[in-house]
PDB file of N, CA and C in Angstrom:
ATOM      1  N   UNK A   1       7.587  18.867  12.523  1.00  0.00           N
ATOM      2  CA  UNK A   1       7.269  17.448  12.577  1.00  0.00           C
ATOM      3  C   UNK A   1       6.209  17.089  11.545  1.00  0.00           C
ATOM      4  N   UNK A   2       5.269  18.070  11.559  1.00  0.00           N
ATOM      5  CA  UNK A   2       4.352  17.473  10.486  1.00  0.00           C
ATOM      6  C   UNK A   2       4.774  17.357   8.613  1.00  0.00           C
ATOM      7  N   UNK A   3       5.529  18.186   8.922  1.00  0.00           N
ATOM      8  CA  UNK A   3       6.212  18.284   7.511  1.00  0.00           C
ATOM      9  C   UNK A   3       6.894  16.819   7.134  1.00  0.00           C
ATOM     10  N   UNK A   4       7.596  16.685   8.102  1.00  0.00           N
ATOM     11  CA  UNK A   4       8.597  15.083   8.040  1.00  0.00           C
ATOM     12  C   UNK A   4       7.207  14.389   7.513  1.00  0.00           C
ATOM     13  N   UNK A   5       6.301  13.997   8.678  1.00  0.00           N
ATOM     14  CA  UNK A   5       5.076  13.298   8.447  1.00  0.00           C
ATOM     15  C   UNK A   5       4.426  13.082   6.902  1.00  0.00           C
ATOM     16  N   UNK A   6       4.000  14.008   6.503  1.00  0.00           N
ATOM     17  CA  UNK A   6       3.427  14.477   5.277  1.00  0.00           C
ATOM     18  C   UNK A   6       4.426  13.813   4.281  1.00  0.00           C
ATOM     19  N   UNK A   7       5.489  14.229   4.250  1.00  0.00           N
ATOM     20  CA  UNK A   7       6.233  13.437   3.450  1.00  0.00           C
ATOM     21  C   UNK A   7       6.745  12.224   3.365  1.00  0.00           C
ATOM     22  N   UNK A   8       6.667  11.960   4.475  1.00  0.00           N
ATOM     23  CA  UNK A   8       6.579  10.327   4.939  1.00  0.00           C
ATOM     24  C   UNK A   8       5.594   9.795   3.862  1.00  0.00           C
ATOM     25  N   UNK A   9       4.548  10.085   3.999  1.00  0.00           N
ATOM     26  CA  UNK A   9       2.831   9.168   3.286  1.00  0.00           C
ATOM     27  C   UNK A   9       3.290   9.419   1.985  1.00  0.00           C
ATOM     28  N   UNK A  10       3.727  10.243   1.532  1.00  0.00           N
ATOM     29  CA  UNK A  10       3.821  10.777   0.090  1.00  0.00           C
ATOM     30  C   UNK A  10       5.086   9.903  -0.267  1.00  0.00           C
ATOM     31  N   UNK A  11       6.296   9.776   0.388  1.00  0.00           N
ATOM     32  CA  UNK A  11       6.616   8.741  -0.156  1.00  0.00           C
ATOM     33  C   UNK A  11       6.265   7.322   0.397  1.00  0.00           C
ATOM     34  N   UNK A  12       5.332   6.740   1.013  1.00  0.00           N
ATOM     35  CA  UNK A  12       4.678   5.535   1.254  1.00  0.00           C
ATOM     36  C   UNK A  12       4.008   5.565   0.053  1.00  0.00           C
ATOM     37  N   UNK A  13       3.032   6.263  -0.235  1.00  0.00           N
ATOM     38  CA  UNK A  13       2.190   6.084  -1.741  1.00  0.00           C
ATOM     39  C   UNK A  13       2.747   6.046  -3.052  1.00  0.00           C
ATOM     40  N   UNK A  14       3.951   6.819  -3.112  1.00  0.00           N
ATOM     41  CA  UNK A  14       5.349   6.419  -4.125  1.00  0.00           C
ATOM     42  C   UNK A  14       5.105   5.131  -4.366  1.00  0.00           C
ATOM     43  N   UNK A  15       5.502   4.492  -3.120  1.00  0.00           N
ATOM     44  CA  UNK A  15       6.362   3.473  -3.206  1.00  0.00           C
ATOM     45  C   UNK A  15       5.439   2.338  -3.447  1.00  0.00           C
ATOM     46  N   UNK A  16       4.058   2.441  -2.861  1.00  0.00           N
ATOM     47  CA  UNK A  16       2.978   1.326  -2.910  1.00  0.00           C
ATOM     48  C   UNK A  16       2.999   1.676  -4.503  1.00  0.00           C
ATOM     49  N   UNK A  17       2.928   2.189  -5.421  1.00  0.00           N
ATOM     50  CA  UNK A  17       2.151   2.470  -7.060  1.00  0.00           C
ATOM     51  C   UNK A  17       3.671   1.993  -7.310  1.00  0.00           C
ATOM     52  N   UNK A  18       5.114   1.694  -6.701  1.00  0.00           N
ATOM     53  CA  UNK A  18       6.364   1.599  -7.359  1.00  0.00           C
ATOM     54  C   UNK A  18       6.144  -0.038  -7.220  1.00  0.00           C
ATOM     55  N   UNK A  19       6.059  -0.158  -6.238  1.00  0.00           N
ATOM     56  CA  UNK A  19       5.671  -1.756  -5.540  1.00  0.00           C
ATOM     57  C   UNK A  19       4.956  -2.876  -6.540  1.00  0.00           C
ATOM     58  N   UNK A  20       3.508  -2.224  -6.866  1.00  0.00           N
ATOM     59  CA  UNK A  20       2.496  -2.823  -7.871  1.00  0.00           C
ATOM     60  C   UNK A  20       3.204  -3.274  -9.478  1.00  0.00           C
ATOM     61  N   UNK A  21       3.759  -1.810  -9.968  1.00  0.00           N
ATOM     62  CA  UNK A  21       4.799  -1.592 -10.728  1.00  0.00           C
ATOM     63  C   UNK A  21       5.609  -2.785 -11.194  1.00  0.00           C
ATOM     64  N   UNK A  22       6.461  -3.045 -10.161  1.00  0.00           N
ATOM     65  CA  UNK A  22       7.955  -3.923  -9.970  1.00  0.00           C
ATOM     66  C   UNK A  22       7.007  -5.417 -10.125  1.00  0.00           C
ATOM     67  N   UNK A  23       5.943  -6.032  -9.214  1.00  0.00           N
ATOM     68  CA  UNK A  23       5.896  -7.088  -8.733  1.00  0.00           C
ATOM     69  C   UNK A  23       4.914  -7.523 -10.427  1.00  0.00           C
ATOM     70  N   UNK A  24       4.029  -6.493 -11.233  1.00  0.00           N
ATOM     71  CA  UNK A  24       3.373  -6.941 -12.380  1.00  0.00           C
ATOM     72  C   UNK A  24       4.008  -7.056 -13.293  1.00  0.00           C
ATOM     73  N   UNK A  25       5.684  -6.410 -12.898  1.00  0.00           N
ATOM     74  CA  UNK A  25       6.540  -6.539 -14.273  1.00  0.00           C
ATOM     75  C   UNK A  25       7.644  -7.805 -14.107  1.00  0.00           C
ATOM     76  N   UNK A  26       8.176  -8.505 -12.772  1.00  0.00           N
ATOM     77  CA  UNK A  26       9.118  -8.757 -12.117  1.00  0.00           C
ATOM     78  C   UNK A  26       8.363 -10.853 -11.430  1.00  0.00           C
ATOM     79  N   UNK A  27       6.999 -10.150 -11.365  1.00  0.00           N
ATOM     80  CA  UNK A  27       6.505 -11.453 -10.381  1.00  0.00           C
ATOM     81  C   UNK A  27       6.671 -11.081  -8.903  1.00  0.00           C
ATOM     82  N   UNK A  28       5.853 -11.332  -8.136  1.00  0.00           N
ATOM     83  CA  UNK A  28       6.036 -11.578  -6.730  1.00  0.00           C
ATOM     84  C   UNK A  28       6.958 -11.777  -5.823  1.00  0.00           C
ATOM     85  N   UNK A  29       7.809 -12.710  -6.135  1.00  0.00           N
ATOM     86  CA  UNK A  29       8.645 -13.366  -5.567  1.00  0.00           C
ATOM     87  C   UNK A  29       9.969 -12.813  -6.284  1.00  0.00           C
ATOM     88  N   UNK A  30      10.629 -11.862  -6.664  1.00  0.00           N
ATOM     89  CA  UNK A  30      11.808 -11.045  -7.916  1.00  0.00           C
ATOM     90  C   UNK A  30      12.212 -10.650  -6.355  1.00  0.00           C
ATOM     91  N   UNK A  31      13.321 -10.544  -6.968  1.00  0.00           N
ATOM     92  CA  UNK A  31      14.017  -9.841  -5.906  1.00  0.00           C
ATOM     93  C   UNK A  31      13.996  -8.117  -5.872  1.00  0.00           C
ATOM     94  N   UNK A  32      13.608  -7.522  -6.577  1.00  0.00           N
ATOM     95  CA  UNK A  32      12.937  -6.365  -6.709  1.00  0.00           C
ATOM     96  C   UNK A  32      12.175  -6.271  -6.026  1.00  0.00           C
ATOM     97  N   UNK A  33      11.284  -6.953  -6.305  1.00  0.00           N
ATOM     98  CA  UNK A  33       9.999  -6.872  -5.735  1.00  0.00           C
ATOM     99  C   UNK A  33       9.595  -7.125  -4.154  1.00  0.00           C
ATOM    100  N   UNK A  34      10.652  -7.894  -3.753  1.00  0.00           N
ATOM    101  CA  UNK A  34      11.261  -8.173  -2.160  1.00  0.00           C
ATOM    102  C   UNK A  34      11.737  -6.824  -1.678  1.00  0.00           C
ATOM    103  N   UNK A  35      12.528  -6.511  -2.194  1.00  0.00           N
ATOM    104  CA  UNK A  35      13.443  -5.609  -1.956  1.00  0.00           C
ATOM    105  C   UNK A  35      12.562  -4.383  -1.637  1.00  0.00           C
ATOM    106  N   UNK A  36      11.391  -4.061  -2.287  1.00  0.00           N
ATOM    107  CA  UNK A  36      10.778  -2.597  -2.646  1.00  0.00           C
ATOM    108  C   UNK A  36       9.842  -2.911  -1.320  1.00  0.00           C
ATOM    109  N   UNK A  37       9.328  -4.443  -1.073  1.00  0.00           N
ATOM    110  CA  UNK A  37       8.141  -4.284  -0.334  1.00  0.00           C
ATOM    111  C   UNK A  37       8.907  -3.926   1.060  1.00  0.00           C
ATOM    112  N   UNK A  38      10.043  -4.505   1.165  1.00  0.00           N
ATOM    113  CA  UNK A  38      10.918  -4.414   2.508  1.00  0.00           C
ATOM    114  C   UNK A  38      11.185  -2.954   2.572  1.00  0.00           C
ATOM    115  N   UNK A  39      11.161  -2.164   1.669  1.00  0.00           N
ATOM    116  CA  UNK A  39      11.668  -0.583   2.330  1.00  0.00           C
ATOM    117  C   UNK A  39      10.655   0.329   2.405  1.00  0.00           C
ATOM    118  N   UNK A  40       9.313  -0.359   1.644  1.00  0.00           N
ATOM    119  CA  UNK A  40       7.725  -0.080   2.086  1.00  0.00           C
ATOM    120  C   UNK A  40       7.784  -0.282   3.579  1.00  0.00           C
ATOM    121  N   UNK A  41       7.644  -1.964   4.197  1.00  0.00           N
ATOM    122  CA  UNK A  41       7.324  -1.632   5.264  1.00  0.00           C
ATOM    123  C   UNK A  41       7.875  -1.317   6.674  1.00  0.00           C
ATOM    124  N   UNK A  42       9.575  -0.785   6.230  1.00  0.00           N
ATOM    125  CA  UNK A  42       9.991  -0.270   7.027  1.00  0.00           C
ATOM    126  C   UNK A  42       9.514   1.665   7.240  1.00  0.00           C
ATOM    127  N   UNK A  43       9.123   1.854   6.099  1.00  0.00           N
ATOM    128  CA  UNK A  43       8.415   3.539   6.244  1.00  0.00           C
ATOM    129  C   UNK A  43       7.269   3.197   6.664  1.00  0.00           C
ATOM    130  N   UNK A  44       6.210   2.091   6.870  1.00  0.00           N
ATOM    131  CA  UNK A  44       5.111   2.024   7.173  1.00  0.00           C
ATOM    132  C   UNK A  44       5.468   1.842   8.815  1.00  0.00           C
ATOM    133  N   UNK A  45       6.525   1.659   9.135  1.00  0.00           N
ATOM    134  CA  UNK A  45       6.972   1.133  10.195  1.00  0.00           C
ATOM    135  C   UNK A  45       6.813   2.020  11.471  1.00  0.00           C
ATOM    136  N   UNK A  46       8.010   3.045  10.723  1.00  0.00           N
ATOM    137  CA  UNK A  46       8.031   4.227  10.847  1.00  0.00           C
ATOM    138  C   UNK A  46       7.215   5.179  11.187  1.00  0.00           C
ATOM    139  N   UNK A  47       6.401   5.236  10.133  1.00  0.00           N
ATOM    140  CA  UNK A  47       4.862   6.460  10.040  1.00  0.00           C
ATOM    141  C   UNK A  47       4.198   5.711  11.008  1.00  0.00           C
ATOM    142  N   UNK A  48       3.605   4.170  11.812  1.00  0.00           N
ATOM    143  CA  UNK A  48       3.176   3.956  12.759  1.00  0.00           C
ATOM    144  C   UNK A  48       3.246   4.576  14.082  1.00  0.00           C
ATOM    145  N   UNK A  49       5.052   4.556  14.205  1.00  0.00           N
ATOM    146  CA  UNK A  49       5.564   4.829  14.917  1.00  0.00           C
ATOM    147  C   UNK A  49       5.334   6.385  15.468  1.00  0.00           C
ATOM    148  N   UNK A  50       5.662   7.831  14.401  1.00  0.00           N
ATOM    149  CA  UNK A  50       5.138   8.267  14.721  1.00  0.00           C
ATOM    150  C   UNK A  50       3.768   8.968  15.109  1.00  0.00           C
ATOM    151  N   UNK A  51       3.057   8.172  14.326  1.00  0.00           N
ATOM    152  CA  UNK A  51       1.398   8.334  15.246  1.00  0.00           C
ATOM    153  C   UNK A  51       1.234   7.629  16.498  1.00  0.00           C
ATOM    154  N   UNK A  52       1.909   7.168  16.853  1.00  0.00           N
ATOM    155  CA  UNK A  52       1.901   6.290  18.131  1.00  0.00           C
ATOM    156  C   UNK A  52       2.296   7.547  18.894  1.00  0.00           C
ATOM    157  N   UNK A  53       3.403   8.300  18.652  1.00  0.00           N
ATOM    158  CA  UNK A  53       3.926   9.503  19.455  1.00  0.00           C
ATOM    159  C   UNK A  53       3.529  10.502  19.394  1.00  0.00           C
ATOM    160  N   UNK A  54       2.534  10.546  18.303  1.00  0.00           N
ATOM    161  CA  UNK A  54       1.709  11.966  18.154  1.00  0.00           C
ATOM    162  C   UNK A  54       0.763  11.750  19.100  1.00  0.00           C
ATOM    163  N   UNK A  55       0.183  10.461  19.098  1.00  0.00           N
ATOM    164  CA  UNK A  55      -1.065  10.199  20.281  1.00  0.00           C
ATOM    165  C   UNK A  55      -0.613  10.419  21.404  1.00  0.00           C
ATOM    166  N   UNK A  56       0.443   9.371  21.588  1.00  0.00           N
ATOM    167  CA  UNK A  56       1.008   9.887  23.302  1.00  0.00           C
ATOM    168  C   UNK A  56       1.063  11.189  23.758  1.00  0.00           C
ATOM    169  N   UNK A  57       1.473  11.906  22.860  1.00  0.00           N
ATOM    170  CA  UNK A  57       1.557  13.571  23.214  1.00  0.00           C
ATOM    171  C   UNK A  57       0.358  13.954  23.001  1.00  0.00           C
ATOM    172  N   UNK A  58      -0.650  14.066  22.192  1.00  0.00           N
ATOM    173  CA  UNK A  58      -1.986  14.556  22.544  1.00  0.00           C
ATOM    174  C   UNK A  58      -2.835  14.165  23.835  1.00  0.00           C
ATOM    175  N   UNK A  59      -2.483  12.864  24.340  1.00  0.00           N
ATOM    176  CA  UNK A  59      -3.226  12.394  25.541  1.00  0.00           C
ATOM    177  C   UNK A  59      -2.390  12.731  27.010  1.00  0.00           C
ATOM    178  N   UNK A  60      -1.492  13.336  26.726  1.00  0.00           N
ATOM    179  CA  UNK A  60      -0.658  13.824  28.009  1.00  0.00           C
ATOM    180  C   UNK A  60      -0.915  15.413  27.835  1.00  0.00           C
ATOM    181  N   UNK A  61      -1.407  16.143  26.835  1.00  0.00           N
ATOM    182  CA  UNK A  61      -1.759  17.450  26.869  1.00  0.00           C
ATOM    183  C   UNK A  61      -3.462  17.494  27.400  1.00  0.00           C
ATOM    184  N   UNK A  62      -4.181  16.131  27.570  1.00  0.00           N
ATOM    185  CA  UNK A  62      -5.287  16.040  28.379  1.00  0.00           C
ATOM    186  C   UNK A  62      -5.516  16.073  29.894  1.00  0.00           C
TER     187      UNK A  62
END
């Protein structure tokens, strides 16, 4: 699991420096630039998600 994890952030930080990238070359509002932030914050979504379940399981091993 932590492996998934780890690579999760690594490509979240990809994608934030891909993000900056697209929107200084493209404008804000590009459809690129839509497009990239939308599959950002579905992995941010995600990686919430599982720290939400990493916690739950650390506080039930209490």
């Amino acid at each position: 699991m932590f492996q998934a994890e780890e690579l999760l952030s690594i490509r979240i930080n990809e994608l934030k420096k891909e993000l900056i990238q697209i929107a200084k070359g493209t404008g804000l509002n590009s459809p690129s630039t839509l497009s990239c932030s939308q599959e950002l914050d579905k992995l941010i979504v995600l990686k919430m998600r599982c720290l939400r379940e990493e916690m739950k399981y650390e506080m039930s091993r209490t």
